[in-house]
PDB file of N, CA and C in Angstrom:
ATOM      1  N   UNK A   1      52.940 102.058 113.766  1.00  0.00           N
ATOM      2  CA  UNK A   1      54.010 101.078 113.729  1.00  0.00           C
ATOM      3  C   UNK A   1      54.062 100.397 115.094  1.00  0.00           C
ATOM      4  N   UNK A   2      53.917  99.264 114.847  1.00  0.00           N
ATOM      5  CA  UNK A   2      54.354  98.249 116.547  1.00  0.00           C
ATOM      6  C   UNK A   2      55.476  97.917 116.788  1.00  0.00           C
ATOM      7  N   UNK A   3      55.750  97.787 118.430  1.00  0.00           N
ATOM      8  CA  UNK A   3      56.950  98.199 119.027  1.00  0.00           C
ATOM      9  C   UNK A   3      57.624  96.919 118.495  1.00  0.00           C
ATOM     10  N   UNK A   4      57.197  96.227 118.036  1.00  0.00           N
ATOM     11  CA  UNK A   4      58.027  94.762 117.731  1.00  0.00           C
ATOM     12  C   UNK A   4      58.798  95.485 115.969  1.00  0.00           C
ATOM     13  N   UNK A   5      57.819  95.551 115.318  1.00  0.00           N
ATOM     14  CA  UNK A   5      58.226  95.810 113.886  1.00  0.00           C
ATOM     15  C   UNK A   5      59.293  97.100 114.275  1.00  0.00           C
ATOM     16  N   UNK A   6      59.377  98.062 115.140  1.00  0.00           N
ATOM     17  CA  UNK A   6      60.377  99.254 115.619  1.00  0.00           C
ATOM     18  C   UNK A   6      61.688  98.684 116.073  1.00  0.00           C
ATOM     19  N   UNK A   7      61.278  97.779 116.743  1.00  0.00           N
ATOM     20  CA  UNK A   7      62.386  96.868 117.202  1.00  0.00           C
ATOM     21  C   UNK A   7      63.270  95.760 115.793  1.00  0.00           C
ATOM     22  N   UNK A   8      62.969  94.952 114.922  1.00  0.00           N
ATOM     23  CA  UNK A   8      63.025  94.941 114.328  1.00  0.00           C
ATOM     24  C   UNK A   8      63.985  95.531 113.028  1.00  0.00           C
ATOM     25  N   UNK A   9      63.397  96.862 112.838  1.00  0.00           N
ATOM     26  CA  UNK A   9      64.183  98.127 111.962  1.00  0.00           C
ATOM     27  C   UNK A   9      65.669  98.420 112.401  1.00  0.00           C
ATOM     28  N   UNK A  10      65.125  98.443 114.130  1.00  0.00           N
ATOM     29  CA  UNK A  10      66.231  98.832 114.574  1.00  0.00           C
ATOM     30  C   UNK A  10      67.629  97.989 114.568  1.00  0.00           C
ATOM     31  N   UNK A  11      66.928  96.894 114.895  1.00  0.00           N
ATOM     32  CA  UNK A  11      68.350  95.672 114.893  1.00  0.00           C
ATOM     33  C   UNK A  11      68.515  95.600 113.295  1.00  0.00           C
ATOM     34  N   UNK A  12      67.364  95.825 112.279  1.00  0.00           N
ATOM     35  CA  UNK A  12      67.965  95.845 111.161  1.00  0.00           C
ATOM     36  C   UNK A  12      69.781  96.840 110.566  1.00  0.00           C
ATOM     37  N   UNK A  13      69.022  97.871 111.282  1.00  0.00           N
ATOM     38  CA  UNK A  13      70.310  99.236 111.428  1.00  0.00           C
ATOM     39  C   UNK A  13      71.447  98.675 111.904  1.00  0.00           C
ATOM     40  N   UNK A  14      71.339  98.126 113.027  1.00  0.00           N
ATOM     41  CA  UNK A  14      72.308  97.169 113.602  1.00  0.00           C
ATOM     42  C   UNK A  14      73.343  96.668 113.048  1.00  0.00           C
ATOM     43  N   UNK A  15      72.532  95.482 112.827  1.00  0.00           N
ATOM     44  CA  UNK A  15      73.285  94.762 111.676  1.00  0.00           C
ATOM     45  C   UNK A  15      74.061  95.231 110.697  1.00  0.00           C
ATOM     46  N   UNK A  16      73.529  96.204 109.906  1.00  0.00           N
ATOM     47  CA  UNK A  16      74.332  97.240 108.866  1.00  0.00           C
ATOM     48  C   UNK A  16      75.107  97.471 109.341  1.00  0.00           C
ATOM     49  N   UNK A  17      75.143  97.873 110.450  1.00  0.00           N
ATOM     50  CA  UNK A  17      76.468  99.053 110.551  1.00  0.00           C
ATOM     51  C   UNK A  17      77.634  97.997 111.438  1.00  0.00           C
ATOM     52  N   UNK A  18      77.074  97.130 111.982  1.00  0.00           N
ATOM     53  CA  UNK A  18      78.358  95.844 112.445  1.00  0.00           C
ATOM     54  C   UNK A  18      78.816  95.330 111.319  1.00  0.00           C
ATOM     55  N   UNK A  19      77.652  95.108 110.411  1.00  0.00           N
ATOM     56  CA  UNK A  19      78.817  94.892 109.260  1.00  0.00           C
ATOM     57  C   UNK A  19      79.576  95.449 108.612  1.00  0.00           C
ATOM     58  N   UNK A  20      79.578  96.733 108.116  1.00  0.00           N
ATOM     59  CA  UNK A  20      80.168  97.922 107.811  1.00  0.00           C
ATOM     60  C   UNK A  20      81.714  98.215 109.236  1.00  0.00           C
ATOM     61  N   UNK A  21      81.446  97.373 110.392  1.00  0.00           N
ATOM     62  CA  UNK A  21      82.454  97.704 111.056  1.00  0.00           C
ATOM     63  C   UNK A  21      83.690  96.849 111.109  1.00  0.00           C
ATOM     64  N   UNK A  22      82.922  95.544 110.707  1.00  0.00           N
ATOM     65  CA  UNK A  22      83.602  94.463 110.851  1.00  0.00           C
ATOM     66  C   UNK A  22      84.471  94.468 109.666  1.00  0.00           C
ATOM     67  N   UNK A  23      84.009  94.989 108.340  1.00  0.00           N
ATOM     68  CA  UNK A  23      84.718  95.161 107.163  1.00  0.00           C
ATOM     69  C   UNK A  23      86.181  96.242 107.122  1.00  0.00           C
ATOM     70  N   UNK A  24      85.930  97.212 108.038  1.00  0.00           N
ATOM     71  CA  UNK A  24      86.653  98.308 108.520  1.00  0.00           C
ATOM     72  C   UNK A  24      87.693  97.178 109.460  1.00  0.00           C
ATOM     73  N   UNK A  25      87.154  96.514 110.291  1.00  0.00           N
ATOM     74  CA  UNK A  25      88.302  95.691 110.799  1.00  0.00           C
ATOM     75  C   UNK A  25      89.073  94.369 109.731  1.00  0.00           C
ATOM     76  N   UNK A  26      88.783  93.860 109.247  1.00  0.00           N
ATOM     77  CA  UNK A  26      89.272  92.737 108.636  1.00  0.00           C
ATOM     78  C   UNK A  26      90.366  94.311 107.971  1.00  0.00           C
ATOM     79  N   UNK A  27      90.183  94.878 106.764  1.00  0.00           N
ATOM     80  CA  UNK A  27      90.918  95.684 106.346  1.00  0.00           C
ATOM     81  C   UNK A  27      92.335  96.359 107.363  1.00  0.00           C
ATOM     82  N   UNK A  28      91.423  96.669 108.521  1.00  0.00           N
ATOM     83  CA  UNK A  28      92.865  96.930 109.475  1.00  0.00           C
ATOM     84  C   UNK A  28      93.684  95.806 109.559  1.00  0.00           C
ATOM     85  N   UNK A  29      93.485  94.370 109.861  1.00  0.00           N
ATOM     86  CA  UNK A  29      94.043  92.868 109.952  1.00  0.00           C
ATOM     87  C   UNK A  29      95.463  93.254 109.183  1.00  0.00           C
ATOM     88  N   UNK A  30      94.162  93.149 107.541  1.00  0.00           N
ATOM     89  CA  UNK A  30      95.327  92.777 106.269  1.00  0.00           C
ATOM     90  C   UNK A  30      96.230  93.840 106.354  1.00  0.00           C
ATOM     91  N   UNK A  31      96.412  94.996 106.848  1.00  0.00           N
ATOM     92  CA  UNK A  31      97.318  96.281 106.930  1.00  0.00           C
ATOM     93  C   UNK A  31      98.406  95.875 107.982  1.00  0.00           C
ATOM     94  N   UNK A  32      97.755  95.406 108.983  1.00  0.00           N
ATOM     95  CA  UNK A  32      98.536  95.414 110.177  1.00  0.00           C
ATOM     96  C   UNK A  32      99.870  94.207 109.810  1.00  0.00           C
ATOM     97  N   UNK A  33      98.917  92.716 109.235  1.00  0.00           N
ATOM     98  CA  UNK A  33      99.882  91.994 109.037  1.00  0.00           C
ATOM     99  C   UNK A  33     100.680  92.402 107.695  1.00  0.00           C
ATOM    100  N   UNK A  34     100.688  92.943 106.906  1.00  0.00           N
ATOM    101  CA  UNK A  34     101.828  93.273 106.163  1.00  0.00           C
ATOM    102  C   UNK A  34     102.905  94.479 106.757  1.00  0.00           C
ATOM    103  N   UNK A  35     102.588  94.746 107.732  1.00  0.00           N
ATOM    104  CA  UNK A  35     103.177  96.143 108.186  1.00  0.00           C
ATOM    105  C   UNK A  35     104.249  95.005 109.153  1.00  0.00           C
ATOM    106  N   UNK A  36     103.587  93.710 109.918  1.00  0.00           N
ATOM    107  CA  UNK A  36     104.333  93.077 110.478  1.00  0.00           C
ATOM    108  C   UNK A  36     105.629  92.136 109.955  1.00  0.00           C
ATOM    109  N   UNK A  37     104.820  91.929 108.833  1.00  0.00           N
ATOM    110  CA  UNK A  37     105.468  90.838 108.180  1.00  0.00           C
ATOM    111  C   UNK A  37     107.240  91.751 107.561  1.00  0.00           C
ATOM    112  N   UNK A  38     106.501  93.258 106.948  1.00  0.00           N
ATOM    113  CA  UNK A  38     107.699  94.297 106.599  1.00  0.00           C
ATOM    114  C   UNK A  38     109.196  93.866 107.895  1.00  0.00           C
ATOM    115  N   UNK A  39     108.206  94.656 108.618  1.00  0.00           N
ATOM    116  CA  UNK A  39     109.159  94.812 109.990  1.00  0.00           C
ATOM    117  C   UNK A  39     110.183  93.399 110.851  1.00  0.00           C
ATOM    118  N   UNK A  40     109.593  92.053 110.300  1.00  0.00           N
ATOM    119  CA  UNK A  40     110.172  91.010 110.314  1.00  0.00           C
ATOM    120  C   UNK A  40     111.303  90.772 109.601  1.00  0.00           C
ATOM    121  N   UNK A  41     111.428  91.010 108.309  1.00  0.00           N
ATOM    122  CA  UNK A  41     112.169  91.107 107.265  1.00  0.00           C
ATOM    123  C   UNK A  41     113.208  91.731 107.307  1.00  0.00           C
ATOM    124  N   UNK A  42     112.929  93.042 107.944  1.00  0.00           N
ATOM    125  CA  UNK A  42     113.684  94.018 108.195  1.00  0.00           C
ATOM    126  C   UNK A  42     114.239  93.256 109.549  1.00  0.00           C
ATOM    127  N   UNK A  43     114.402  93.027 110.447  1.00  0.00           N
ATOM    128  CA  UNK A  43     114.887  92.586 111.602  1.00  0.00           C
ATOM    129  C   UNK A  43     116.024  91.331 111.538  1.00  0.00           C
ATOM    130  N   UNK A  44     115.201  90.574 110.465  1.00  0.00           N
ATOM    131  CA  UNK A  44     116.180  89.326 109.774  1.00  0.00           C
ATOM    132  C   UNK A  44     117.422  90.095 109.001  1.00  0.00           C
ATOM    133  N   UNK A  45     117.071  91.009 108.451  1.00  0.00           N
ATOM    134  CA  UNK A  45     118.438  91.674 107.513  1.00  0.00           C
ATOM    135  C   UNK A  45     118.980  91.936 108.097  1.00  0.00           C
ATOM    136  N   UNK A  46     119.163  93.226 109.245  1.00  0.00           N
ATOM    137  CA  UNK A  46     119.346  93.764 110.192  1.00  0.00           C
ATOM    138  C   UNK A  46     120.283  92.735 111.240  1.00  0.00           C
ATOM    139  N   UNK A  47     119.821  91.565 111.410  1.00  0.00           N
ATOM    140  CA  UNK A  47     120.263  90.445 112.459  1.00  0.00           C
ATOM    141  C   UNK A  47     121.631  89.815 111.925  1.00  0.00           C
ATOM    142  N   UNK A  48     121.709  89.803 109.999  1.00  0.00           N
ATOM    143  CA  UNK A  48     122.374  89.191 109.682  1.00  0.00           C
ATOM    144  C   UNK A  48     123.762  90.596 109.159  1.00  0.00           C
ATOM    145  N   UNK A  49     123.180  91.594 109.119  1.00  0.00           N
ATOM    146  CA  UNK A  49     124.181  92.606 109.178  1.00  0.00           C
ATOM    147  C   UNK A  49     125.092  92.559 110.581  1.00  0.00           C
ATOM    148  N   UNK A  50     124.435  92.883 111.751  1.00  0.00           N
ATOM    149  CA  UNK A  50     124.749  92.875 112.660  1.00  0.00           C
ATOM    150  C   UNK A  50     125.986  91.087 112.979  1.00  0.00           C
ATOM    151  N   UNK A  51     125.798  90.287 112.449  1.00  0.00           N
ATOM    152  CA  UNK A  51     126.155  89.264 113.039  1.00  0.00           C
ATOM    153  C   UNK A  51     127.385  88.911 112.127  1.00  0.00           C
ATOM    154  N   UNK A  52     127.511  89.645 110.957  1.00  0.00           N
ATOM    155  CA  UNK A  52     128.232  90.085 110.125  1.00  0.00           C
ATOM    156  C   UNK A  52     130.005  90.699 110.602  1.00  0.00           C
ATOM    157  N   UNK A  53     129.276  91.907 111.496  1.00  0.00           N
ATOM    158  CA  UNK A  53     129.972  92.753 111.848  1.00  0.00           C
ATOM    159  C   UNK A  53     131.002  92.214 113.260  1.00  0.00           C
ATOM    160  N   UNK A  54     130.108  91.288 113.983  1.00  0.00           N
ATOM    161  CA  UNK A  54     130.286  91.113 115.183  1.00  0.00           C
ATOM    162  C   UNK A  54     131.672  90.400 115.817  1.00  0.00           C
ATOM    163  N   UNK A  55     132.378  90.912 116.448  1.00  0.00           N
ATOM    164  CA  UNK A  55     134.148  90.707 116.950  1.00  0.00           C
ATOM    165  C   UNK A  55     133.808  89.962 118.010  1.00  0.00           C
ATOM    166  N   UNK A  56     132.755  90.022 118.888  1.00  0.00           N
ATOM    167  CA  UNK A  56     132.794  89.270 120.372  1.00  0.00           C
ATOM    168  C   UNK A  56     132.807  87.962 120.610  1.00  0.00           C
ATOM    169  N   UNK A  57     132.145  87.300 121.431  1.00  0.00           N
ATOM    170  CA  UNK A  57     132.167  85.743 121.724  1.00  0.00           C
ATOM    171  C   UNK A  57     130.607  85.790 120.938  1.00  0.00           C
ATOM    172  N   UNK A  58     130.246  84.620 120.523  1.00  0.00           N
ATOM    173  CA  UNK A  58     129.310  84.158 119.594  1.00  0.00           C
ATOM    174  C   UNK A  58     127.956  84.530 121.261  1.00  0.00           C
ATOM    175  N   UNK A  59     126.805  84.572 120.561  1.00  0.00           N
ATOM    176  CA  UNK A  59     125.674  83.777 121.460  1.00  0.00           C
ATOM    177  C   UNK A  59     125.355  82.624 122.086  1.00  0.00           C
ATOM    178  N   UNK A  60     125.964  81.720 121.533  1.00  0.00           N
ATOM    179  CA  UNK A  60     125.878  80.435 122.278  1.00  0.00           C
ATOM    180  C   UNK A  60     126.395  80.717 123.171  1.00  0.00           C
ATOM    181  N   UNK A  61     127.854  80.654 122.992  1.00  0.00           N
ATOM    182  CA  UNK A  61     129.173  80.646 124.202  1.00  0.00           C
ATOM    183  C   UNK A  61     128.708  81.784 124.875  1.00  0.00           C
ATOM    184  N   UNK A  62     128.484  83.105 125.184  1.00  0.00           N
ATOM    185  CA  UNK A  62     127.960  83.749 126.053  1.00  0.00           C
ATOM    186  C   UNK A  62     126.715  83.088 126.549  1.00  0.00           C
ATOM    187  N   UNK A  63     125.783  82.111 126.281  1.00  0.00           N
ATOM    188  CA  UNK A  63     124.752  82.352 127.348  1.00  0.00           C
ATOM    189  C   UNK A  63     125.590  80.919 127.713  1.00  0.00           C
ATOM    190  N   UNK A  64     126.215  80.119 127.312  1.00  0.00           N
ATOM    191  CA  UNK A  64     126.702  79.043 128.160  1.00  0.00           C
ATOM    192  C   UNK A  64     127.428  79.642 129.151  1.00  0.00           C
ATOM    193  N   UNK A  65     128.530  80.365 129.267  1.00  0.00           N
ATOM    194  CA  UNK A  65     128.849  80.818 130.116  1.00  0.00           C
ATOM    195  C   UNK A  65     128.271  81.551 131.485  1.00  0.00           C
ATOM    196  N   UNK A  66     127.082  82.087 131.011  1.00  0.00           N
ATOM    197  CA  UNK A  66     126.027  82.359 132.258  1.00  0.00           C
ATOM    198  C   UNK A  66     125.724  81.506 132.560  1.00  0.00           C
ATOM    199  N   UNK A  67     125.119  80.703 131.941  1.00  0.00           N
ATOM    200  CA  UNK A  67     124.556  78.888 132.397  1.00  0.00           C
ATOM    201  C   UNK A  67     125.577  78.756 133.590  1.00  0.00           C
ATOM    202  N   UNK A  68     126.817  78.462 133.310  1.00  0.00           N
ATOM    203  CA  UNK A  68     127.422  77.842 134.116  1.00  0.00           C
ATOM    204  C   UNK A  68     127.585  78.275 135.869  1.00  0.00           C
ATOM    205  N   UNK A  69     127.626  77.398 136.696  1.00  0.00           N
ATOM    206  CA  UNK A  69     127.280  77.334 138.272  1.00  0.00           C
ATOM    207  C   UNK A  69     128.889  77.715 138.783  1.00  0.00           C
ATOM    208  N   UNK A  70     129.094  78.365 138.974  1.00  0.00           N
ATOM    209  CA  UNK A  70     130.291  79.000 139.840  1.00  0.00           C
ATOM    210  C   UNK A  70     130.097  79.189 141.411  1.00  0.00           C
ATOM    211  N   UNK A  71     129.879  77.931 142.075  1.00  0.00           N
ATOM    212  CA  UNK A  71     129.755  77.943 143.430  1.00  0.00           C
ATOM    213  C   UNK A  71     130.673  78.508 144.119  1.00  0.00           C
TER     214      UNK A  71
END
């Protein structure tokens, strides 16, 4: 066997198995973004419970009030 055709085989192997890895990654992707997309959802509910509940000065008016310059 010549070192070219060895060479060859080998990047053939290569190839296989990057692809075999890359498939393993796309699959992590699609997992990850539904796991994100969950946890978004959940944060929006969560935001509107919370804002629900809430007795204090709104968000606006608190960060205006930091805004403001009290020399």
């Amino acid at each position: 066997m010549s070192d070219v055709q060895s060479l060859m085989e080998h990047l053939d192997r290569m190839t296989q198995e990057l692809t075999q890895i890359k498939k393993i990654a796309i699959g992590l992707v699609e997992c990850d973004k539904g796991k994100t997309e969950r946890a978004w959802d959940d944060l929006m509910a969560a935001s509107k419970e919370i804002s629900q509940e809430w007795k204090g000065v709104s968000a606006v008016e608190e960060i205006r009030a930091q805004r403001e310059k009290r020399w």
